[in-house]
N, C-alpha and C. Protein backbone atom coordinates (compact mmCIF):
# COMPACT_ATOMS: atom_id res chain seq x y z
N UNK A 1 -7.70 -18.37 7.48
CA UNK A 1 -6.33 -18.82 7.57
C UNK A 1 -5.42 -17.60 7.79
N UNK A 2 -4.40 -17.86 9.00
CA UNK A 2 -4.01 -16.44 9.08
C UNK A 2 -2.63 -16.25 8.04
N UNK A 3 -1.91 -15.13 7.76
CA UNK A 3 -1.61 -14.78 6.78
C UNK A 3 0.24 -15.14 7.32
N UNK A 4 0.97 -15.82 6.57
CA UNK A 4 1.91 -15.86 6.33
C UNK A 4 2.94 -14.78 5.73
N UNK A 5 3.62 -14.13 7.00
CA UNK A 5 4.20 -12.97 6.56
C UNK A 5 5.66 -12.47 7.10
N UNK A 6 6.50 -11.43 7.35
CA UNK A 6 7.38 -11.39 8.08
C UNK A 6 6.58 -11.12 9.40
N UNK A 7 7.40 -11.11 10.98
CA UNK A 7 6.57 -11.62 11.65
C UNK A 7 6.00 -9.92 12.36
N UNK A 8 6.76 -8.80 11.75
CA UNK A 8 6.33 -7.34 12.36
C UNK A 8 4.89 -6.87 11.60
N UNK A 9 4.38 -7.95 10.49
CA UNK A 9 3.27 -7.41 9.77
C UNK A 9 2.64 -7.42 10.62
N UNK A 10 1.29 -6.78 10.49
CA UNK A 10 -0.26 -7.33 11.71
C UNK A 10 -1.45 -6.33 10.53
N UNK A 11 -2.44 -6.92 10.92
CA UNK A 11 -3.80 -6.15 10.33
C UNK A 11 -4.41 -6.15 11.24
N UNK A 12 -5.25 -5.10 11.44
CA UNK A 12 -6.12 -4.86 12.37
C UNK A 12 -7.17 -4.66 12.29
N UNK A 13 -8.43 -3.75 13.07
CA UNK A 13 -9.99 -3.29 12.58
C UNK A 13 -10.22 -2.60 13.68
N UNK A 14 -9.53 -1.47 14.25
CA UNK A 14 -9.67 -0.83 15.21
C UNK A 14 -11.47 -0.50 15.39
N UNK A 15 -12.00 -0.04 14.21
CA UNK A 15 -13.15 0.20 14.07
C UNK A 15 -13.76 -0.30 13.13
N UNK A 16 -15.19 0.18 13.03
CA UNK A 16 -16.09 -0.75 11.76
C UNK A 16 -15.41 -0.12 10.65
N UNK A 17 -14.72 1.14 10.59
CA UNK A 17 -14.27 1.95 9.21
C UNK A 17 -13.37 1.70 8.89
N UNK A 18 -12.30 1.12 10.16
CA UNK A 18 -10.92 0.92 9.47
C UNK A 18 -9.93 -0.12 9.05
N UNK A 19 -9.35 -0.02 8.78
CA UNK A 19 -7.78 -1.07 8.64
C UNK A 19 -6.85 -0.47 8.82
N UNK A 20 -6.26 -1.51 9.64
CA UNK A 20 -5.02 -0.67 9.67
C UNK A 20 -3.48 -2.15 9.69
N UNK A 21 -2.73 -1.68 8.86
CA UNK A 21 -1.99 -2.47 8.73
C UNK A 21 -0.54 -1.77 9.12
N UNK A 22 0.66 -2.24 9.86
CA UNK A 22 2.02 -2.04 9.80
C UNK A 22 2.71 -3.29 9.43
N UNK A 23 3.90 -2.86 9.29
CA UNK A 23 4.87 -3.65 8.79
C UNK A 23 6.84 -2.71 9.00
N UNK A 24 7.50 -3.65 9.79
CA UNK A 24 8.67 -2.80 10.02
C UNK A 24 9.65 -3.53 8.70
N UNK A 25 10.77 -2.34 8.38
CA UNK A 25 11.55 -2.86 7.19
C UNK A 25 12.80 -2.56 8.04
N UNK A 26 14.06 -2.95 7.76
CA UNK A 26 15.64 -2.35 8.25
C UNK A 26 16.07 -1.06 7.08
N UNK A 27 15.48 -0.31 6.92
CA UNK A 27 16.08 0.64 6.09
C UNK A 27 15.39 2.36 6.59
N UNK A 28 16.44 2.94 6.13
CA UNK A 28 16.05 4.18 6.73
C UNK A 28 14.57 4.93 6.12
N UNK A 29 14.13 5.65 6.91
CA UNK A 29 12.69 6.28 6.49
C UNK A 29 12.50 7.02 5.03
N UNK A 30 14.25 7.75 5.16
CA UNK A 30 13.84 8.34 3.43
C UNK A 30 13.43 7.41 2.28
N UNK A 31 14.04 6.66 2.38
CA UNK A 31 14.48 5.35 1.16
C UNK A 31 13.18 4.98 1.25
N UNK A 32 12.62 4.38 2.76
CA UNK A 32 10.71 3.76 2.23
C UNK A 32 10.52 4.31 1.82
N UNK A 33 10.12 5.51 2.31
CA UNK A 33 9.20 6.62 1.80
C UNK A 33 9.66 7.17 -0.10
N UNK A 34 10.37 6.74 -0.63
CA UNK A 34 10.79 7.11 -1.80
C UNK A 34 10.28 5.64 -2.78
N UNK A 35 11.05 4.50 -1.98
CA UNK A 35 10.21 3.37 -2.54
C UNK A 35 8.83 3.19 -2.47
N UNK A 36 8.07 4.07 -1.52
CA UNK A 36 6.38 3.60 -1.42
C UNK A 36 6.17 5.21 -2.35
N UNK A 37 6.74 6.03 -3.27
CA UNK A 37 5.96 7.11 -3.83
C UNK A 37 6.64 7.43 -5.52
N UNK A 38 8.23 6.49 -5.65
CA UNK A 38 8.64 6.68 -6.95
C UNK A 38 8.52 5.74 -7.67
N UNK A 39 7.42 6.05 -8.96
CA UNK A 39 6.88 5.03 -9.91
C UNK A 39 8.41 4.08 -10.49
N UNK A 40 9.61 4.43 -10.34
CA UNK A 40 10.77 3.50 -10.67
C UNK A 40 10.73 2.15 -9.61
N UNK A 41 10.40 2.48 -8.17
CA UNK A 41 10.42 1.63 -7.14
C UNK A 41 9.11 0.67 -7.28
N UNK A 42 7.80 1.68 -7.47
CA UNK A 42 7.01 0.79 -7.21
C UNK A 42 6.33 -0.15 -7.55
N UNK A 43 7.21 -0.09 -8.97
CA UNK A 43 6.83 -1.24 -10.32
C UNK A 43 7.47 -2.53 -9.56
N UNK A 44 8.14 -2.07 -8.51
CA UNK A 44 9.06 -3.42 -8.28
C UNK A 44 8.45 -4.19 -7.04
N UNK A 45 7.65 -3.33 -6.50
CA UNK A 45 7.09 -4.52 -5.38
C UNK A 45 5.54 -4.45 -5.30
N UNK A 46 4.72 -3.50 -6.07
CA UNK A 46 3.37 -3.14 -5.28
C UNK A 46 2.50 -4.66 -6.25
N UNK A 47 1.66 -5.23 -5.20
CA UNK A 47 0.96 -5.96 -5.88
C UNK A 47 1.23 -7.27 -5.61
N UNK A 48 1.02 -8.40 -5.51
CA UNK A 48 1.30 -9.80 -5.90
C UNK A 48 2.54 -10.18 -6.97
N UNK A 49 3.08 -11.44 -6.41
CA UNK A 49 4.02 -11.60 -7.38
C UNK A 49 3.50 -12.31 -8.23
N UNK A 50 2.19 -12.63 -8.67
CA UNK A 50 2.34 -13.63 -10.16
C UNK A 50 1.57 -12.59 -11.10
N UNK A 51 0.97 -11.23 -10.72
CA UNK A 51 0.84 -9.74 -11.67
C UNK A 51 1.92 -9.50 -11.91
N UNK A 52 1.74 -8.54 -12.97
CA UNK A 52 2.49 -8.11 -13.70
C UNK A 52 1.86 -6.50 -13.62
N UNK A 53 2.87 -5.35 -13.29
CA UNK A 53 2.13 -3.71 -13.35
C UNK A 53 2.33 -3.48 -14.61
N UNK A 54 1.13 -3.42 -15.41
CA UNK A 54 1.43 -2.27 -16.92
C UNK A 54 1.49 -0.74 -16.44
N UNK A 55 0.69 -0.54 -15.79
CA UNK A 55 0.41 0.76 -15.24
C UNK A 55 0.94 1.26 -14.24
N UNK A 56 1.79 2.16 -14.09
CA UNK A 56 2.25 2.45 -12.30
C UNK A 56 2.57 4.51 -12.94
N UNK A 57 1.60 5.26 -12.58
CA UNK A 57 1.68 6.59 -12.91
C UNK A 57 1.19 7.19 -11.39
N UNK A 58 2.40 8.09 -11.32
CA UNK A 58 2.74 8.54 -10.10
C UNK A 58 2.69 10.49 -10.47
N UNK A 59 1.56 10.99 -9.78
CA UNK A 59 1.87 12.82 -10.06
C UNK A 59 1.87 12.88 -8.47
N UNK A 60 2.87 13.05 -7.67
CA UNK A 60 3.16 13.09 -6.33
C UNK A 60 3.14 14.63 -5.74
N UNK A 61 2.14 15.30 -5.71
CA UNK A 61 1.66 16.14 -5.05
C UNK A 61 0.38 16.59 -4.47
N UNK A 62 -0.04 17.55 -3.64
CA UNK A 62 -1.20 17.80 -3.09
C UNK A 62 -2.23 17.39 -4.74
N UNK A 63 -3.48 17.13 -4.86
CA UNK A 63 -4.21 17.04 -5.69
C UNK A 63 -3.55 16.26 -7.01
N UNK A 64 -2.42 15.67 -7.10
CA UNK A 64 -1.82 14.79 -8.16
C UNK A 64 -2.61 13.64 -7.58
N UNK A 65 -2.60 13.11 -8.80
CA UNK A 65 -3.15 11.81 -8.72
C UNK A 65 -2.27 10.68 -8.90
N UNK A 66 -2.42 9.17 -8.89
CA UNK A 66 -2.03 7.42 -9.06
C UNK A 66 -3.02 6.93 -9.88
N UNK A 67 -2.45 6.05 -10.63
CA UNK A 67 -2.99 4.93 -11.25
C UNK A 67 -1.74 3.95 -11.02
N UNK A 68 -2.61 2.46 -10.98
CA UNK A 68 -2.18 1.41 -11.06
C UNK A 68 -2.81 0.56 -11.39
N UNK A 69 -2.23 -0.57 -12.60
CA UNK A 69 -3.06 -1.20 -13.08
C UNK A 69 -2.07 -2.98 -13.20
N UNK A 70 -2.81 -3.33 -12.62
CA UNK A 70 -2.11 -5.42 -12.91
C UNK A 70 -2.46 -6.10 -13.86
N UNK A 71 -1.83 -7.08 -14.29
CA UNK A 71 -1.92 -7.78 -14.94
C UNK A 71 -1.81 -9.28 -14.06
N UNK A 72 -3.41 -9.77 -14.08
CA UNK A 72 -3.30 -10.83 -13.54
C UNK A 72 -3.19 -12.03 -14.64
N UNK A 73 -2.26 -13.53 -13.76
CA UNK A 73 -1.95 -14.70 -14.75
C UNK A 73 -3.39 -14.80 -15.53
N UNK A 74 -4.47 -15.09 -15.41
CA UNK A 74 -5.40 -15.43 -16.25
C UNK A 74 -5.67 -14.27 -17.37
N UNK A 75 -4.80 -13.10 -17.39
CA UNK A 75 -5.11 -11.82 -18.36
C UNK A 75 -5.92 -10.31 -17.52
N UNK A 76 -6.73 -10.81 -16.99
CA UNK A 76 -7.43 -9.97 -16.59
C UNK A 76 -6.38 -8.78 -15.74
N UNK A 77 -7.32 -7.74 -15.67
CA UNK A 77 -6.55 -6.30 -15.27
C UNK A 77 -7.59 -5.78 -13.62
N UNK A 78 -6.34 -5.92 -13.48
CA UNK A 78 -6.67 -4.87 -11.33
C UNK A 78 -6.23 -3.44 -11.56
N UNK A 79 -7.29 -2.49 -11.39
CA UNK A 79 -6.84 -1.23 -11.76
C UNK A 79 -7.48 -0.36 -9.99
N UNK A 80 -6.25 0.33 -9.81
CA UNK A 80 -6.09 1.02 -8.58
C UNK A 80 -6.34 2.35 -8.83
N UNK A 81 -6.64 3.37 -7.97
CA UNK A 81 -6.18 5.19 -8.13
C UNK A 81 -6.65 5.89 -7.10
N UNK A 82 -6.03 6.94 -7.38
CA UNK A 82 -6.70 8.04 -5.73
C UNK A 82 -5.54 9.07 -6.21
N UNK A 83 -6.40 10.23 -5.17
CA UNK A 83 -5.89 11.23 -5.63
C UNK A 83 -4.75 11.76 -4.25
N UNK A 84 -3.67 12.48 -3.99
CA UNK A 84 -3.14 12.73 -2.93
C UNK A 84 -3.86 14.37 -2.17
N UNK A 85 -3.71 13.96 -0.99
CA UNK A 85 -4.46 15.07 -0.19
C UNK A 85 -3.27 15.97 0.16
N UNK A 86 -2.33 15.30 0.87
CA UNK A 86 -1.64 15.82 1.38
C UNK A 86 -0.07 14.85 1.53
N UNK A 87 0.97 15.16 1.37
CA UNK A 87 2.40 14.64 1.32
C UNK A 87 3.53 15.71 2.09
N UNK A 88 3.41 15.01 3.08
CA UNK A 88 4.84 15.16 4.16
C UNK A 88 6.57 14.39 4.22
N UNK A 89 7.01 14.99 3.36
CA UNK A 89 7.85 14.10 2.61
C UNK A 89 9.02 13.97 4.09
N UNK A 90 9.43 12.70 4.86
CA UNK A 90 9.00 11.95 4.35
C UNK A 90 8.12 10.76 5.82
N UNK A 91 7.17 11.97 6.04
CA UNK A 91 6.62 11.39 7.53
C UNK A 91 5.11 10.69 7.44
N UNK A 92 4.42 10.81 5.75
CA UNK A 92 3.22 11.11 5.99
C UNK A 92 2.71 11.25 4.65
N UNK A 93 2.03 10.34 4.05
CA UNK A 93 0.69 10.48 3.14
C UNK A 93 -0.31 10.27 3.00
N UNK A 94 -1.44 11.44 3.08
CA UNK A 94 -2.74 11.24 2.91
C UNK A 94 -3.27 11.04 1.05
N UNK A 95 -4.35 10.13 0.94
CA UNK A 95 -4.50 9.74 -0.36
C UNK A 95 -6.11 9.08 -0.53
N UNK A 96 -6.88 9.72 -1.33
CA UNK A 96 -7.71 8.61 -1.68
C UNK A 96 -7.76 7.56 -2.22
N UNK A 97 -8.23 6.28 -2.49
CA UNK A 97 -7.86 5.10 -2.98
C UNK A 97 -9.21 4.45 -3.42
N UNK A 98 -9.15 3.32 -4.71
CA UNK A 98 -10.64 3.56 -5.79
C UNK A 98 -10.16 2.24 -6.34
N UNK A 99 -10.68 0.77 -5.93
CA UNK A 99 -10.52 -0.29 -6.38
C UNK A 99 -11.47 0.06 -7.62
N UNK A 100 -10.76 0.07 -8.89
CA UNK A 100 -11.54 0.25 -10.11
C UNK A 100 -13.29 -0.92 -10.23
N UNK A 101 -13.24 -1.59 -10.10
CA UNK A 101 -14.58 -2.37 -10.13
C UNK A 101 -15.42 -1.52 -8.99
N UNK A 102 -15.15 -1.26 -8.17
CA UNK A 102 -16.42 -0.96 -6.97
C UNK A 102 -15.90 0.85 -6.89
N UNK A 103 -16.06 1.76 -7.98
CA UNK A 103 -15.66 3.23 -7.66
C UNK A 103 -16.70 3.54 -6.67
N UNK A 104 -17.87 2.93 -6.42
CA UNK A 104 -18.62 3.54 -5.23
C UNK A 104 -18.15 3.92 -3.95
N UNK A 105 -17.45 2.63 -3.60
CA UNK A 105 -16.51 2.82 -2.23
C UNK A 105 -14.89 2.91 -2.51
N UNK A 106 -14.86 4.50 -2.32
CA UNK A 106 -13.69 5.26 -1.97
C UNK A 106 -12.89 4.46 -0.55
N UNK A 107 -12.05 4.73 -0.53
CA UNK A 107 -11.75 4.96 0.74
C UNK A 107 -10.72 6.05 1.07
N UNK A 108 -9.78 6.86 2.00
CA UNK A 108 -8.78 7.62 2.47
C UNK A 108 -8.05 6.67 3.39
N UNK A 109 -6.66 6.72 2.69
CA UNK A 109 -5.31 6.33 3.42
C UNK A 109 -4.54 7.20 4.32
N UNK A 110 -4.07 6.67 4.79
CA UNK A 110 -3.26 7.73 5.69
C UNK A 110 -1.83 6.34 5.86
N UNK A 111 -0.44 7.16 5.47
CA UNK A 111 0.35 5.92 5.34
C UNK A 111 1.87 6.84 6.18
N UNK A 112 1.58 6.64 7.44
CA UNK A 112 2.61 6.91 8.20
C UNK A 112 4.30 6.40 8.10
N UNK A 113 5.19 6.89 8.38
CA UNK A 113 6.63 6.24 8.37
C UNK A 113 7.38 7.03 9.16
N UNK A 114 7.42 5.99 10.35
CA UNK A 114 8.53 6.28 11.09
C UNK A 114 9.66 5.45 11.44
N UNK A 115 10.58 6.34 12.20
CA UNK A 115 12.34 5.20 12.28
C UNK A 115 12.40 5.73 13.23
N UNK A 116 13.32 4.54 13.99
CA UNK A 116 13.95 4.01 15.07
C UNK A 116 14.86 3.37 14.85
N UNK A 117 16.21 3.85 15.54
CA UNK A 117 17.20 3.09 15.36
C UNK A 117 17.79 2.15 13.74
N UNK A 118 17.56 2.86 12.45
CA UNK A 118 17.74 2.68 11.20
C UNK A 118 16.34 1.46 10.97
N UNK A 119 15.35 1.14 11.99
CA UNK A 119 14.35 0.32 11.52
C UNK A 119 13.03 1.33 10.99
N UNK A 120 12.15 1.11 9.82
CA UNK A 120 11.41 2.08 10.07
C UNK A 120 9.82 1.44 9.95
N UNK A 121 9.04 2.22 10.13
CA UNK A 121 7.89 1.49 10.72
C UNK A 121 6.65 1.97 9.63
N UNK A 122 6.38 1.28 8.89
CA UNK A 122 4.84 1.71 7.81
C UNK A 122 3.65 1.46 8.63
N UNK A 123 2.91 2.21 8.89
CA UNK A 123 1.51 1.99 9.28
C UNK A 123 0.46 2.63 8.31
N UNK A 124 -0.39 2.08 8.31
CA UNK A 124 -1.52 1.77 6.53
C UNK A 124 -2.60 2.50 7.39
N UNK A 125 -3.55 3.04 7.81
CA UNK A 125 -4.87 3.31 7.90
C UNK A 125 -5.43 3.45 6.94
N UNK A 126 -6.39 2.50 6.81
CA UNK A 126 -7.50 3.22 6.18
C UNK A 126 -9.09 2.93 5.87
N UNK A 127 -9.44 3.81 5.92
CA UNK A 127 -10.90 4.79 6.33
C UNK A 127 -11.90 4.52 5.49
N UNK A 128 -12.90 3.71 5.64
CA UNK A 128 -13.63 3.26 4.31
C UNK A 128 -14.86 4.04 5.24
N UNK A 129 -16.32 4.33 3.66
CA UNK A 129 -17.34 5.48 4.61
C UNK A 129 -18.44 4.15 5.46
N UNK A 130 -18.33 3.07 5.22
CA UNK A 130 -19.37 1.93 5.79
C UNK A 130 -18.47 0.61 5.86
N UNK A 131 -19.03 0.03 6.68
CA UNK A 131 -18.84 -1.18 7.89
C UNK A 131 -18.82 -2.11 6.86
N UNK A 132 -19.81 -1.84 5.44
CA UNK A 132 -20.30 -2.55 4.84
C UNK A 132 -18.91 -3.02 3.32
N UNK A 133 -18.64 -1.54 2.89
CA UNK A 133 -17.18 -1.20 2.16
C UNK A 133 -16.12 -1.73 3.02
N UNK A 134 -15.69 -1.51 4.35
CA UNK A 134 -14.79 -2.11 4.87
C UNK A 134 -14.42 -3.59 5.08
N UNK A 135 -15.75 -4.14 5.10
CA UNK A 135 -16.07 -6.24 5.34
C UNK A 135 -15.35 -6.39 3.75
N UNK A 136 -15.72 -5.80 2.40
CA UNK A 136 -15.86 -6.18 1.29
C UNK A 136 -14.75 -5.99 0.74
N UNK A 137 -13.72 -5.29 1.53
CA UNK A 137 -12.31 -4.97 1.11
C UNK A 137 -11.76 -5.78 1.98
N UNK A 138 -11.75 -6.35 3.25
CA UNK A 138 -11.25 -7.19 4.26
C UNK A 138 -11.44 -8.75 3.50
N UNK A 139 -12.90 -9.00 2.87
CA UNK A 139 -12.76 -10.02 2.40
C UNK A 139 -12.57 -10.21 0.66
N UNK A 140 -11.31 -9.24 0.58
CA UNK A 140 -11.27 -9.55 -0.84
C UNK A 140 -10.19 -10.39 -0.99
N UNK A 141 -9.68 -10.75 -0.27
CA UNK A 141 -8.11 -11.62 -0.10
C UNK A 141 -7.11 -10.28 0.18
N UNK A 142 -7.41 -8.97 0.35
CA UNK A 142 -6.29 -8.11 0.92
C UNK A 142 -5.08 -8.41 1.51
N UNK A 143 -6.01 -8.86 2.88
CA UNK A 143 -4.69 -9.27 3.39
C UNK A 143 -3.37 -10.38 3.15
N UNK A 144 -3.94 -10.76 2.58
CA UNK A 144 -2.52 -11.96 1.86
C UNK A 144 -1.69 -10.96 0.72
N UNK A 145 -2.68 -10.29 -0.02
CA UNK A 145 -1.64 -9.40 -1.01
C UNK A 145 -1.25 -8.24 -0.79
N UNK A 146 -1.78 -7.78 0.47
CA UNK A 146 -1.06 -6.83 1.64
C UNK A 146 0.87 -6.97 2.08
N UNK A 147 0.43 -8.47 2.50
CA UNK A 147 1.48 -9.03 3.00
C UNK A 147 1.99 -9.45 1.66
N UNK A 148 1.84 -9.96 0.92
CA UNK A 148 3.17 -10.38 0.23
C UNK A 148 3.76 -8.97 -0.59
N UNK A 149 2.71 -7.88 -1.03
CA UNK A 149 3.30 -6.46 -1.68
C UNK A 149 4.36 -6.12 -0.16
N UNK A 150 4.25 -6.39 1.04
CA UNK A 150 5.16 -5.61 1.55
C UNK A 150 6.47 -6.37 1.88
N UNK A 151 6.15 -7.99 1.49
CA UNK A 151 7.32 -8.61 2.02
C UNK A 151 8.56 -7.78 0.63
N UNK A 152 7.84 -8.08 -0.74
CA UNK A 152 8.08 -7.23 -1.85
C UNK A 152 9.21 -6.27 -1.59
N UNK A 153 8.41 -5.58 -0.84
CA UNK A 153 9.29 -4.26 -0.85
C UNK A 153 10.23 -4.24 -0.14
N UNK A 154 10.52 -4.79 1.31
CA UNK A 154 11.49 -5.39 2.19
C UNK A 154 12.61 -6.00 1.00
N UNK A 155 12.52 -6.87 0.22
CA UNK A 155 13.51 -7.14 -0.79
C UNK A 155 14.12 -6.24 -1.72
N UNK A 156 12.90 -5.72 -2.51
CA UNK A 156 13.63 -4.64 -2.43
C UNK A 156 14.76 -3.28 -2.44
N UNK A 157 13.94 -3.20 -0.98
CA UNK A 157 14.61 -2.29 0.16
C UNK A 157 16.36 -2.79 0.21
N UNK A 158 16.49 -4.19 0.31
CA UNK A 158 17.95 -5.25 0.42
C UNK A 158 18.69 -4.66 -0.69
N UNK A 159 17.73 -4.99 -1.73
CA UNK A 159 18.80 -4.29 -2.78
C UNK A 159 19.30 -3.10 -3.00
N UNK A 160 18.68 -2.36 -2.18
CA UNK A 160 18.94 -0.47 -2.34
C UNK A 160 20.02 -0.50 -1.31
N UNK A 161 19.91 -0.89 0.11
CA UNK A 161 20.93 -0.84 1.14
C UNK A 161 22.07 -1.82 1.31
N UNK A 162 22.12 -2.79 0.57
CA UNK A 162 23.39 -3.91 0.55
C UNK A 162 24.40 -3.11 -0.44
């Protein structure tokens, strides 16, 4: 079923390794880029809306690390992390990323942001090491909570620029 979203989202599979997701917002590049890296912002959109974040710890530099952790309606906990490679403030973050249940398969992000004309543009890559890690993250329901964490942040975003 395809995913109900604003209509600039898209997911892709350029290759067996990757994903790649964009999504355009109306707000300038600093502001994403501050909402997708300051633990004040990202309590407010990352994730599904019927979680709840207990956890949102942000050390935003080369070798700093993330945690994130949900609180799903039935109780249970979604715990996220990776470490940052590299931060181009505000064009560019490289990051590892570690769905807590499966630490076997890592993957590396790469989370681009660019603007045009006050629109700016998120593009998601990312790099899993097998065809096999990549199917198992594609079919975890991602993409629906892809799309609704970014419609998330688009709102937001409304409230920072209105």
């Amino acid at each position: 079923m395809p995913v109900k979203s604003h209509p600039s989202f898209k997911l892709t599979t350029p290759s067996d390794l990757e994903i790649v997701i964009t999504r355009a917002f109306d707000a300038p590049r600093e502001l994403v880029f501050d909402c997708w890296t300051l633990p004040e912002h990202v309590r407010q959109w990352w994730g599904c809306r019927t979680a709840q974040m207990d956890v949102c710890e942000i050390d935003l530099r080369p070798g700093g690390a993330y945690r994130y952790t949900l609180r799903m309606p039935d109780g249970s906990e979604c715990g996220f992390r990776g470490v940052y490679k590299e931060i181009m403030r505000p064009e560019r973050l490289i990051h590892s990323f570690i769905y807590d249940p499966f630490p076997q398969a890592p993957a590396e992000i790469t989370v681009t942001f660019t603007e045009r004309d006050g629109i700016t543009t998120v593009t998601d890559l990312t790099i899993h090491l097998s065809k096999e890690a990549r199917d198992g993250h594609l079919h975890s329901g991602m993409d629906v909570g892809a799309a609704e964490s970014l419609d998330r942040l688009a709102e937001h975003l409304d409230t920072l620029t209105c």
